[in-house]
N, C-alpha and C. Protein backbone atom coordinates (compact mmCIF):
# COMPACT_ATOMS: atom_id res chain seq x y z
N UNK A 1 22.58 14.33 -0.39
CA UNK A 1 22.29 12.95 -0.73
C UNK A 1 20.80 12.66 -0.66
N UNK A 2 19.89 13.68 0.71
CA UNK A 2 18.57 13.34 0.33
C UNK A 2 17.60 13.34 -0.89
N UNK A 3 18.41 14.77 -1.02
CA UNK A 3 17.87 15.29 -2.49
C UNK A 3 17.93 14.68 -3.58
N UNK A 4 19.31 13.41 -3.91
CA UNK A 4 19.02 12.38 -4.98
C UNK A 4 18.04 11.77 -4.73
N UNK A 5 18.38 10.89 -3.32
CA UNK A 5 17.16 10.00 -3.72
C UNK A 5 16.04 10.01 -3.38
N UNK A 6 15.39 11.14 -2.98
CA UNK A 6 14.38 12.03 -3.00
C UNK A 6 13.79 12.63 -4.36
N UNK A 7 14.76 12.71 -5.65
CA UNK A 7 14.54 12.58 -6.78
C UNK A 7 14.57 11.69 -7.72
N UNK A 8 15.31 10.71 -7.02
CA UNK A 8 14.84 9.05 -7.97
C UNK A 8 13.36 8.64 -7.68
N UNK A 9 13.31 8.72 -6.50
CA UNK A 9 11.85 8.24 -5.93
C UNK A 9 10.78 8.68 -6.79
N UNK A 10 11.03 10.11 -6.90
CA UNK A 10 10.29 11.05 -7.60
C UNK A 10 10.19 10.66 -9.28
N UNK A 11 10.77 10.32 -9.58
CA UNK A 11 11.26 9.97 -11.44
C UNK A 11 10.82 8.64 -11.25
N UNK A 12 10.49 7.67 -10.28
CA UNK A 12 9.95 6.72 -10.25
C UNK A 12 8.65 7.07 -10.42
N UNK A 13 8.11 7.93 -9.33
CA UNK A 13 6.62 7.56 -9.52
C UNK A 13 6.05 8.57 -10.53
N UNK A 14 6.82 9.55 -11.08
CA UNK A 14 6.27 9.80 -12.52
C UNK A 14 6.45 9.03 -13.87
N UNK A 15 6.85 7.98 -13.89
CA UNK A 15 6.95 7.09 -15.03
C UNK A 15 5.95 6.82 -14.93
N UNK A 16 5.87 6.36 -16.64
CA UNK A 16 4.40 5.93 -17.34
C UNK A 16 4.26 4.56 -16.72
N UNK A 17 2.43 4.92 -16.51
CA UNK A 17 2.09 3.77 -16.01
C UNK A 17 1.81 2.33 -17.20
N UNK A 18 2.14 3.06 -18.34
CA UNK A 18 2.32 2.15 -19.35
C UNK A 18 3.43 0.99 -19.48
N UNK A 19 4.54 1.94 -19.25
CA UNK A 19 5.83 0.99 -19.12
C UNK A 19 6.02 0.18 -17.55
N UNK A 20 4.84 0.33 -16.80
CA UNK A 20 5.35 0.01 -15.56
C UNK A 20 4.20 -1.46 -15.53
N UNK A 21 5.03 -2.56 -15.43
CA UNK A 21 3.58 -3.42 -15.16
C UNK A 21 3.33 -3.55 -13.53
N UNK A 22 2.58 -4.68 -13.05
CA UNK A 22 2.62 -4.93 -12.06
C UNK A 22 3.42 -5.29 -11.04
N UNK A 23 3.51 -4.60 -9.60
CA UNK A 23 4.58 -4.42 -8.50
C UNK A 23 4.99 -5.34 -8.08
N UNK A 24 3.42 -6.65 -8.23
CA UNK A 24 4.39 -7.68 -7.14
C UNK A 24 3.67 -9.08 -8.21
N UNK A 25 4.49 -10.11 -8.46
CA UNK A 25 4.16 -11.19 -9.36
C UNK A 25 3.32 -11.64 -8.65
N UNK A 26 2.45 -12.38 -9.31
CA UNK A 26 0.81 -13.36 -9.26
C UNK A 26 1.28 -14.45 -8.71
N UNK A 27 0.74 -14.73 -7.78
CA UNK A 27 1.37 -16.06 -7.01
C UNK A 27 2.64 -16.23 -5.79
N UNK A 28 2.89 -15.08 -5.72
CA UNK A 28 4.03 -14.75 -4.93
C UNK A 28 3.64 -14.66 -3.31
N UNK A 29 4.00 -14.77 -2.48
CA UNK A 29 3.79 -14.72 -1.13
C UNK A 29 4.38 -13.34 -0.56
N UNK A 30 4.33 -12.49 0.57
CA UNK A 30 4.69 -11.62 0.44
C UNK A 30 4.77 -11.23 1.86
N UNK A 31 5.77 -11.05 3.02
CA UNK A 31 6.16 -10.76 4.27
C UNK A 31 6.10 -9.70 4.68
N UNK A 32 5.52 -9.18 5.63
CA UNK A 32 5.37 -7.42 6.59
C UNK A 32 5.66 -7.95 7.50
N UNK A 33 6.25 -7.23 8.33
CA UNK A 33 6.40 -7.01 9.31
C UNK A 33 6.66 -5.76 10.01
N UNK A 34 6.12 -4.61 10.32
CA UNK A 34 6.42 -3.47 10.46
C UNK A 34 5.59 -2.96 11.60
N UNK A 35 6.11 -1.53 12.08
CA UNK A 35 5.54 -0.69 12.94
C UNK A 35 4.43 -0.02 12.93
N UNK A 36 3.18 -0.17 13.55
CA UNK A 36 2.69 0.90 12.84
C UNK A 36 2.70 2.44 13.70
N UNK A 37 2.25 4.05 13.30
CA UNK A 37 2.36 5.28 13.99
C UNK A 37 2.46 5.47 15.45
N UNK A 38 2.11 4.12 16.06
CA UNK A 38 1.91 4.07 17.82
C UNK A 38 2.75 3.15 18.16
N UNK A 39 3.86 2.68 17.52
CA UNK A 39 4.80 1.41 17.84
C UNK A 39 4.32 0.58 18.17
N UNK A 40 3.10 -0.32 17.61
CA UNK A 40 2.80 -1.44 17.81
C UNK A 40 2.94 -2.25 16.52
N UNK A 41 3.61 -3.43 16.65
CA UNK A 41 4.32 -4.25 15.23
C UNK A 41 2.85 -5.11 14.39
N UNK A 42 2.82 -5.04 13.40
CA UNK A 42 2.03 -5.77 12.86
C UNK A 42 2.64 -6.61 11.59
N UNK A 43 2.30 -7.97 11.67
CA UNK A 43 2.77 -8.48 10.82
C UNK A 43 1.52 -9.48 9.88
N UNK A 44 1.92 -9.56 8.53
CA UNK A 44 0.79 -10.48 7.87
C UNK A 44 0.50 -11.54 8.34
N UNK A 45 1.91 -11.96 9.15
CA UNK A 45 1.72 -13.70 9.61
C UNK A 45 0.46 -13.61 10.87
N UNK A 46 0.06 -12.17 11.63
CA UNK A 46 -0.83 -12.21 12.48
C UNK A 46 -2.36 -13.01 12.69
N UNK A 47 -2.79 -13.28 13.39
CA UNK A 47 -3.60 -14.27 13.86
C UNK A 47 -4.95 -13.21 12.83
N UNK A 48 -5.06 -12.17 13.20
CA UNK A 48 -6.23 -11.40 12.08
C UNK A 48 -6.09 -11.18 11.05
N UNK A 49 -5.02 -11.99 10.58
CA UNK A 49 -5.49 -11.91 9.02
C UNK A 49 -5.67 -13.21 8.18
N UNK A 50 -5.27 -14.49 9.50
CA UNK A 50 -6.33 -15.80 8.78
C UNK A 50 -7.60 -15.63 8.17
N UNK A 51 -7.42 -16.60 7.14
CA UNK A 51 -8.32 -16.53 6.21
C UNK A 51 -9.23 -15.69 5.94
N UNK A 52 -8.10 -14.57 5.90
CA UNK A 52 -8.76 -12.79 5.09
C UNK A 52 -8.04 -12.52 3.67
N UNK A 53 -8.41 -12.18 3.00
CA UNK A 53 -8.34 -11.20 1.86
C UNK A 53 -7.44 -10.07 1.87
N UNK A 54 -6.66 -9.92 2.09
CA UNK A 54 -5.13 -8.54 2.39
C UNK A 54 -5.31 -7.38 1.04
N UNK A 55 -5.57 -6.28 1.35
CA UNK A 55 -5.20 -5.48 0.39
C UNK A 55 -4.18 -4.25 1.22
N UNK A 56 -3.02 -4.91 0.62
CA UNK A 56 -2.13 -3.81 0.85
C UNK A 56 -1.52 -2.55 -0.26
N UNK A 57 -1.59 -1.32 0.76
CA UNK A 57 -1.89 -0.44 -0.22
C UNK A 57 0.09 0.75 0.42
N UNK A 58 0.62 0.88 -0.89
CA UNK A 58 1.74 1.45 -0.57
C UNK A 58 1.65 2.83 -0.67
N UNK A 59 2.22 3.30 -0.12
CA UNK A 59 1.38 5.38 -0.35
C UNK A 59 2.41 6.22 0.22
N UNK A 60 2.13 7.99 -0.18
CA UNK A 60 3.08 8.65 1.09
C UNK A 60 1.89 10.00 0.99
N UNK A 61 2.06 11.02 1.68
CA UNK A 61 1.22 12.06 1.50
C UNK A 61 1.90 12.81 0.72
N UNK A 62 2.92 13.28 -0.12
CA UNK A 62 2.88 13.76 -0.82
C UNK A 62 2.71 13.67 -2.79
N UNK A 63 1.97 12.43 -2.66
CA UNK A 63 1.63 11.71 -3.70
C UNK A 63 0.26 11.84 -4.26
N UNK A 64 -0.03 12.86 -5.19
CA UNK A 64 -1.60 13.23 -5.56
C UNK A 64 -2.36 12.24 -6.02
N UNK A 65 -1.62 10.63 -6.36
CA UNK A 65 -2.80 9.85 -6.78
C UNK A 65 -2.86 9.08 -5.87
N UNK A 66 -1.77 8.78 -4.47
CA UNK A 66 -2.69 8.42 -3.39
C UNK A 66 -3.60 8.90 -2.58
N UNK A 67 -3.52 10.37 -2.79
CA UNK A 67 -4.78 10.72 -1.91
C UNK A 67 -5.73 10.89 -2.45
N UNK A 68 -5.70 11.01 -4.27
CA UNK A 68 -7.19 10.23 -4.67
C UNK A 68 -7.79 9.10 -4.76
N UNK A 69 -6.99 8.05 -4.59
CA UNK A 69 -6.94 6.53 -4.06
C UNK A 69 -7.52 6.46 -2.42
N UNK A 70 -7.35 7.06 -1.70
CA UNK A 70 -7.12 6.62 -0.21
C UNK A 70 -8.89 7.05 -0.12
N UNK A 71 -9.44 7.46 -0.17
CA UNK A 71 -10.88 7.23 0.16
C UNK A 71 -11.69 6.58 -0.64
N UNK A 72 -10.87 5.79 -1.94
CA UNK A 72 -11.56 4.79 -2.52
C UNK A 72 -11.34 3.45 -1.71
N UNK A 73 -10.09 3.20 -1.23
CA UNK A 73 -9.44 2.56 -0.31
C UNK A 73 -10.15 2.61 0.88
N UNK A 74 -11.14 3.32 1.84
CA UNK A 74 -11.48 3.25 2.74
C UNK A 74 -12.75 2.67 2.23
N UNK A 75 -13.35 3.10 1.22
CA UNK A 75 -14.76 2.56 0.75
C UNK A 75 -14.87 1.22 0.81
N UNK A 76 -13.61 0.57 0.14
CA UNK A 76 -13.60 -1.12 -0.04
C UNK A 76 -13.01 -1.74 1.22
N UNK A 77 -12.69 -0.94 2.03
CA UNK A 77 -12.69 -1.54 3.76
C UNK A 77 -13.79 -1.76 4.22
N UNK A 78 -15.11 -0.52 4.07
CA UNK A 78 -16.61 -0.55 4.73
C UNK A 78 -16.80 -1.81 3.84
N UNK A 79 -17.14 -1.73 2.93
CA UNK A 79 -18.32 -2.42 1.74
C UNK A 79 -17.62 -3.82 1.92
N UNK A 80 -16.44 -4.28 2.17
CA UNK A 80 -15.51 -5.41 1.92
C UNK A 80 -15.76 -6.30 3.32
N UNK A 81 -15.55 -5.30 4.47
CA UNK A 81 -14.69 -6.22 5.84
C UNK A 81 -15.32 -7.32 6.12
N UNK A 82 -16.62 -7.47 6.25
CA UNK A 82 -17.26 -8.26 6.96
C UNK A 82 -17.14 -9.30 5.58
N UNK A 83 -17.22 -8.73 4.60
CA UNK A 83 -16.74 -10.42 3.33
C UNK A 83 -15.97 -11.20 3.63
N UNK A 84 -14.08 -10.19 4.77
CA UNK A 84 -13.61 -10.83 4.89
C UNK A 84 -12.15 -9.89 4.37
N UNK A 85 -12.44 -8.48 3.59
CA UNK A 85 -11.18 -7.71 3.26
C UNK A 85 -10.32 -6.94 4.24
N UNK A 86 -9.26 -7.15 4.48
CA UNK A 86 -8.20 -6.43 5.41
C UNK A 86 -7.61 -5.39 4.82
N UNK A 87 -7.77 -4.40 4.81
CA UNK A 87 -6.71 -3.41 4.35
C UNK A 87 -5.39 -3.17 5.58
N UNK A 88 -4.56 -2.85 4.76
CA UNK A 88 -3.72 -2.75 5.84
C UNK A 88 -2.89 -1.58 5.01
N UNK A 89 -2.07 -0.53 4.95
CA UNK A 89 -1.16 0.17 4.32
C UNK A 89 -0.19 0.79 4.43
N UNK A 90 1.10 0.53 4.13
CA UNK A 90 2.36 1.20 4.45
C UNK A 90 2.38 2.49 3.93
N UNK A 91 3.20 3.26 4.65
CA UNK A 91 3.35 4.83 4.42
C UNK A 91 4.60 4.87 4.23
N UNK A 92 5.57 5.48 2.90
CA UNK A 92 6.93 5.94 3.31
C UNK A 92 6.66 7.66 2.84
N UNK A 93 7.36 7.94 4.05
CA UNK A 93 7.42 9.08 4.34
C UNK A 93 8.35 10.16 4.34
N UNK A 94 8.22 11.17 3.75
CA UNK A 94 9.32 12.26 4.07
C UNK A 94 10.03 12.38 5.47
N UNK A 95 10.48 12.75 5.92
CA UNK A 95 11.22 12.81 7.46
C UNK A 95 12.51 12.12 7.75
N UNK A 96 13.27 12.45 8.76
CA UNK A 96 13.86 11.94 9.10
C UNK A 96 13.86 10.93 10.14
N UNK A 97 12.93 11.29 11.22
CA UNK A 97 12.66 10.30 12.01
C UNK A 97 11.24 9.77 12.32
N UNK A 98 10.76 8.44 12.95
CA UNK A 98 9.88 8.13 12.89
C UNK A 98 8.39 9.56 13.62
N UNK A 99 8.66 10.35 14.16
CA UNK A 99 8.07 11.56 15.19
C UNK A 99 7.52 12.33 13.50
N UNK A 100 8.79 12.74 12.96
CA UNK A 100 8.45 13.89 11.61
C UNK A 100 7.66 13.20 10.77
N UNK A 101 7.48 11.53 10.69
CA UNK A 101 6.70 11.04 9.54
C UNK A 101 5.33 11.38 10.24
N UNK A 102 5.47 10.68 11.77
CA UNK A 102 4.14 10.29 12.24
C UNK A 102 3.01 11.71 11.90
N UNK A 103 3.89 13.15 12.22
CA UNK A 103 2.95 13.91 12.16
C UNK A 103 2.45 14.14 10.72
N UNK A 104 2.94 13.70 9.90
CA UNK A 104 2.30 14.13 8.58
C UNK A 104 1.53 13.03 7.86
N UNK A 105 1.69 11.47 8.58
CA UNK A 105 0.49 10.67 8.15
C UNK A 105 -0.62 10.48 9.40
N UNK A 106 -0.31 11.28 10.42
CA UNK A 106 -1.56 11.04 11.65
C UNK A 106 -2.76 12.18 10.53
N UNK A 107 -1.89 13.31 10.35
CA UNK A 107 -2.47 14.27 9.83
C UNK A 107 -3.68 13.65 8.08
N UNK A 108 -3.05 13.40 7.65
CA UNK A 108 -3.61 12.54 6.46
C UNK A 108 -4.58 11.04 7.13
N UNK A 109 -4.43 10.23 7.97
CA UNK A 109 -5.47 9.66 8.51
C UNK A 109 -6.40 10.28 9.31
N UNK A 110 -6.23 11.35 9.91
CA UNK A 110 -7.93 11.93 9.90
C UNK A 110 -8.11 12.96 8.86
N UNK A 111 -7.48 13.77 8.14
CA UNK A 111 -8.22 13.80 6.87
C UNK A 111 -9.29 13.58 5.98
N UNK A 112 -8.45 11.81 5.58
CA UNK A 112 -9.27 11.23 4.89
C UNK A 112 -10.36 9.98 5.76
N UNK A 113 -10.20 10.33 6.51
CA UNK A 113 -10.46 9.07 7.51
C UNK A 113 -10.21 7.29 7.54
N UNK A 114 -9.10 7.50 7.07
CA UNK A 114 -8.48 6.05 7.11
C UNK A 114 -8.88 5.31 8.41
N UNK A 115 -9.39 3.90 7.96
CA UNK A 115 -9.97 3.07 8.85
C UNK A 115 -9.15 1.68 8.84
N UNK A 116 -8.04 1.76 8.81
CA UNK A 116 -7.23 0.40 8.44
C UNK A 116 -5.87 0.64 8.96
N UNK A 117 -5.34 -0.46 9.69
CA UNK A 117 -3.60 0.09 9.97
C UNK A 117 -2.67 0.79 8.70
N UNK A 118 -2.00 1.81 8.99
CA UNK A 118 -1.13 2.39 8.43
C UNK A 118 -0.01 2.09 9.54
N UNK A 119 0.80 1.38 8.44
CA UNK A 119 2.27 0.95 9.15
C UNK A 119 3.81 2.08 8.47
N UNK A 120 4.72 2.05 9.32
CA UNK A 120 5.67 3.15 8.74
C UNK A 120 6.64 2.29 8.42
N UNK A 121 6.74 2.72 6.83
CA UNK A 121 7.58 2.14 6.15
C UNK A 121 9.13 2.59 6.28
N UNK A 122 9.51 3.59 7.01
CA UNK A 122 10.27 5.12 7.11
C UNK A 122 10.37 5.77 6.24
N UNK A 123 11.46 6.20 5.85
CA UNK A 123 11.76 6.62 4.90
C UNK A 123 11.60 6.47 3.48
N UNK A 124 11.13 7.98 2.31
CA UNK A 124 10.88 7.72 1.38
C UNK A 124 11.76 7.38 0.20
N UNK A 125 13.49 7.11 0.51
CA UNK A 125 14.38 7.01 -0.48
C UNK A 125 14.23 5.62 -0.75
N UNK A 126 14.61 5.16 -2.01
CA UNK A 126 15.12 4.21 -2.63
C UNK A 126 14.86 3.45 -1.93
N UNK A 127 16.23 3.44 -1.17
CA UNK A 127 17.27 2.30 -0.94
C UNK A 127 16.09 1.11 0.26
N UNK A 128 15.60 2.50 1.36
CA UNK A 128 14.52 1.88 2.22
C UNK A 128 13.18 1.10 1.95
N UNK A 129 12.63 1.63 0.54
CA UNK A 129 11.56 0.91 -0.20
C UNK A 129 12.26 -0.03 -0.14
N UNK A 130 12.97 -0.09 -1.26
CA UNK A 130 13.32 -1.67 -1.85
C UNK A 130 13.95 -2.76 -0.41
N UNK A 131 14.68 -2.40 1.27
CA UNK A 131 15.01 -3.17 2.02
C UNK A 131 13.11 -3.61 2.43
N UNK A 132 12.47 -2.74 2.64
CA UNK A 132 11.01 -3.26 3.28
C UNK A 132 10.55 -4.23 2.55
N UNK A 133 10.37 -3.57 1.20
CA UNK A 133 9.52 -4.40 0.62
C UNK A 133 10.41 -4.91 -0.96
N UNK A 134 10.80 -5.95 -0.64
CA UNK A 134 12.44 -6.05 -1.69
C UNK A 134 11.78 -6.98 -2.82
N UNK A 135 10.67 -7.35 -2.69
CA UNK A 135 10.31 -7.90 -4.00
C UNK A 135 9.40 -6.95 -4.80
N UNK A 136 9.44 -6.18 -4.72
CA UNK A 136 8.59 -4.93 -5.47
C UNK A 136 9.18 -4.56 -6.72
N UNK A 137 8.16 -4.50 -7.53
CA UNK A 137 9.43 -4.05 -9.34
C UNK A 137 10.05 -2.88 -8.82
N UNK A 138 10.97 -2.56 -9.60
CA UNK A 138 12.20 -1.39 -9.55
C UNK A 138 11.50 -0.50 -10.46
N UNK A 139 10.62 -0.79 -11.07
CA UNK A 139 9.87 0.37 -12.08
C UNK A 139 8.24 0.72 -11.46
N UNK A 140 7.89 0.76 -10.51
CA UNK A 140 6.57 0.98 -9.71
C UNK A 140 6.13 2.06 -9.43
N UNK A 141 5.14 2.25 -9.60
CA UNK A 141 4.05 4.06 -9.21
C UNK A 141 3.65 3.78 -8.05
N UNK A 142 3.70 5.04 -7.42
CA UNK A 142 2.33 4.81 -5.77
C UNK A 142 1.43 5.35 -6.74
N UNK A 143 0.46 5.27 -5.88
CA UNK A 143 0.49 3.94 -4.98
C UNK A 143 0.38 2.76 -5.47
N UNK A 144 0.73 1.96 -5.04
CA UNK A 144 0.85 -0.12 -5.11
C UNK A 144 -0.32 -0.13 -4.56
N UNK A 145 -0.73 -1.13 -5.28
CA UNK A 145 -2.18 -1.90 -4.69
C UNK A 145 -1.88 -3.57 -4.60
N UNK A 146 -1.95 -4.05 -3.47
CA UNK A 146 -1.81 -5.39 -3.52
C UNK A 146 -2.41 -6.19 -3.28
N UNK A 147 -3.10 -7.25 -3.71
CA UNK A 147 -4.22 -8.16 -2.98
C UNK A 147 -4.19 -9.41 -3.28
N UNK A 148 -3.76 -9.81 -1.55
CA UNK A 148 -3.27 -11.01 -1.82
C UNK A 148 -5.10 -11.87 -1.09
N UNK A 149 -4.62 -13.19 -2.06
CA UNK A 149 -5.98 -14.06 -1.41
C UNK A 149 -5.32 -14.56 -0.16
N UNK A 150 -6.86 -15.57 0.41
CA UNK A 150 -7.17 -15.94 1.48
C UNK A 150 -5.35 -16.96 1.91
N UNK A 151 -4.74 -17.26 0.89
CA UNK A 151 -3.83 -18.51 0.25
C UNK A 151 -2.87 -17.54 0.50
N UNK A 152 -2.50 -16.38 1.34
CA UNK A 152 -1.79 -15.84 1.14
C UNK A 152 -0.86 -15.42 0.11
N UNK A 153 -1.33 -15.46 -1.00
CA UNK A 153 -0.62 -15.23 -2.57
C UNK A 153 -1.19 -14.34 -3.12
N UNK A 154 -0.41 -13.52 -3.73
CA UNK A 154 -0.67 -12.68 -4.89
C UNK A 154 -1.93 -12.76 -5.59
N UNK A 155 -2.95 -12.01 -5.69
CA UNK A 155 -4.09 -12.71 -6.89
C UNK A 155 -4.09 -11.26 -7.47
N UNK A 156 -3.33 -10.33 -7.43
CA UNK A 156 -3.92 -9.07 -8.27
C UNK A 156 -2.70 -7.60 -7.66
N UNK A 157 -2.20 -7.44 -8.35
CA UNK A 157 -1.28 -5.83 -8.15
C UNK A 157 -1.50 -4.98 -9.15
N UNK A 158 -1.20 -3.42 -8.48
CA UNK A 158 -1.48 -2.30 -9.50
C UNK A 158 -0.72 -1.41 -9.17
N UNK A 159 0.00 -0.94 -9.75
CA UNK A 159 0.45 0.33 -9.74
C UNK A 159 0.26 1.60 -10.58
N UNK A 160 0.33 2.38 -9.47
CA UNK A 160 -0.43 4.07 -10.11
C UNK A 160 -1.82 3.88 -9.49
N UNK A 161 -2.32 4.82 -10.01
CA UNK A 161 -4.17 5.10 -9.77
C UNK A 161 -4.70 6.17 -10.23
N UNK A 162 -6.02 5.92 -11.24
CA UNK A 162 -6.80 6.53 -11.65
C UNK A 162 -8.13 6.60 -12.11
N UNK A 163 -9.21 7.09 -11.09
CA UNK A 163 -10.36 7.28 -10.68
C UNK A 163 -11.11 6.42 -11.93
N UNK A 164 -10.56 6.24 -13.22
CA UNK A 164 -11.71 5.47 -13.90
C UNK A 164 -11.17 3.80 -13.97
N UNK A 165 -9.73 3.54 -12.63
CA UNK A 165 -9.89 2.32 -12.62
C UNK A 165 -10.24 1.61 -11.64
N UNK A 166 -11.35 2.81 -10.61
CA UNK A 166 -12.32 1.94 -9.72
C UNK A 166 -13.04 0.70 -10.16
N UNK A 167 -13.29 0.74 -10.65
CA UNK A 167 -14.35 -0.13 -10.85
C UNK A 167 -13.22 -1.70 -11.34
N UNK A 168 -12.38 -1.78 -11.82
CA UNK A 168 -11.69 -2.52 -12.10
C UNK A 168 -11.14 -3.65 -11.06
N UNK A 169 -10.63 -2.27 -9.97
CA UNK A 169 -10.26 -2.92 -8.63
C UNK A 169 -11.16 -3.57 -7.79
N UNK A 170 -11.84 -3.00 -7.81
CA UNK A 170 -13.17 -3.37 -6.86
C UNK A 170 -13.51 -4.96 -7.94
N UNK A 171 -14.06 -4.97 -8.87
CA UNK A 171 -13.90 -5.90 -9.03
C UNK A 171 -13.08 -7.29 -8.94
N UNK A 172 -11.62 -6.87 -8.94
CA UNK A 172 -10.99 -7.73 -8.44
C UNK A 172 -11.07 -8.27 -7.02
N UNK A 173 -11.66 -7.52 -5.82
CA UNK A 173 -11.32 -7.82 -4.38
C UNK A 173 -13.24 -8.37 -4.49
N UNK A 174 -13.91 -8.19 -5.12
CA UNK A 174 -14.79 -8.68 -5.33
C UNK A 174 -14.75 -10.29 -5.45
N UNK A 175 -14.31 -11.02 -6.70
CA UNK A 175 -13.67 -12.03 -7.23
C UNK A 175 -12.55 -12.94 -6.07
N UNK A 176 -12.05 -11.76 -5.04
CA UNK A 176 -11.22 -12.48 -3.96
C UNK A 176 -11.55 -12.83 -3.23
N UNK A 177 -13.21 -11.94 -2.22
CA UNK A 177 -13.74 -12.59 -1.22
C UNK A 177 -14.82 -13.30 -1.27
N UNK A 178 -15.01 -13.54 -2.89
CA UNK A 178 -15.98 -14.51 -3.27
C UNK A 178 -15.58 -15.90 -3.54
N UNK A 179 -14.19 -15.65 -3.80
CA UNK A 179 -13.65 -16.74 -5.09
C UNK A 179 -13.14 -17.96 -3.64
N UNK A 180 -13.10 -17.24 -2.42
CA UNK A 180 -12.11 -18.47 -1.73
C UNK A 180 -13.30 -18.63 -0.72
């Protein structure tokens, strides 16, 4: 049974990023609440992320365009924070239990040197995406990029990633911690 939906997942995030629009609607509000690798809960409603800029970023390590994403992702944490940008990013992960994920995204945050909470989404099937994060399109690439304004709303989603649409993004979180 892993192996299906271990291969839907998979047939998900190889669909064209053509047919796939954006993960989460413009204007939408959007709830976390999750663990992050050291069992400490973090949620959006938290006191540090008043009147911040949220870019939440959805990922797993065995996903080659998030780990060409994830140190563009740390860049717009340095260059961003003090504007006012939060990164924050869920991991779903291969494993069965929270121990088998932790070691393979502790391993990938010093890697790449991720400087932002990574929260565990658990598991990478289906069924667990869509209970975490249940307003997410059913047709979505990792990684998700999400950035919600200061208004806690939607001002910008992406799914997939590819190195010549830096500049795109960045512009957008640009436009976010300027615009409010």
């Amino acid at each position: 049974m892993q192996f299906v939906s271990i291969a839907l997942f998979a047939a998900l995030v190889a669909a064209s990023e053509e047919n796939a629009g954006p993960p989460f609607t413009i204007g939408k509000t959007i709830s976390i609440e999750l663990r992050d690798f050291d069992g400490n809960v973090l949620s959006l409603d938290d006191e540090r992320f008043n009147d911040k800029v949220v870019l939440i970023d959805i990922w797993a390590t065995w996903c080659t365009p998030c780990w060409v994403a994830l140190p563009f992702i740390v860049q717009m944490q340095d260059k961003y924070r003090d504007a006012g940008l939060e990164v924050v990013s869920i991991a779903f992960e291969e494993g069965d239990t929270p121990e088998a994920r932790s070691v393979k995204v502790r391993q990938a945050i010093a890697k790449k040197g991720i400087n932002y909470p990574v929260l565990d989404g658990g598991g990478n099937d289906i069924e667990n995406i869509f209970a975490v994060v249940p307003t997410i399109r059913k047709d979505f690439n990792t990684p998700a990029l999400i950035l919600l304004g200061r208004d806690e709303k939607v001002v910008y989603s992406k799914s997939g990633f590819s190195p010549t649409e830096k500049e795109d993004i960045e512009a957008e979180i640009k436009k976010a911690v300027k615009h409010d």
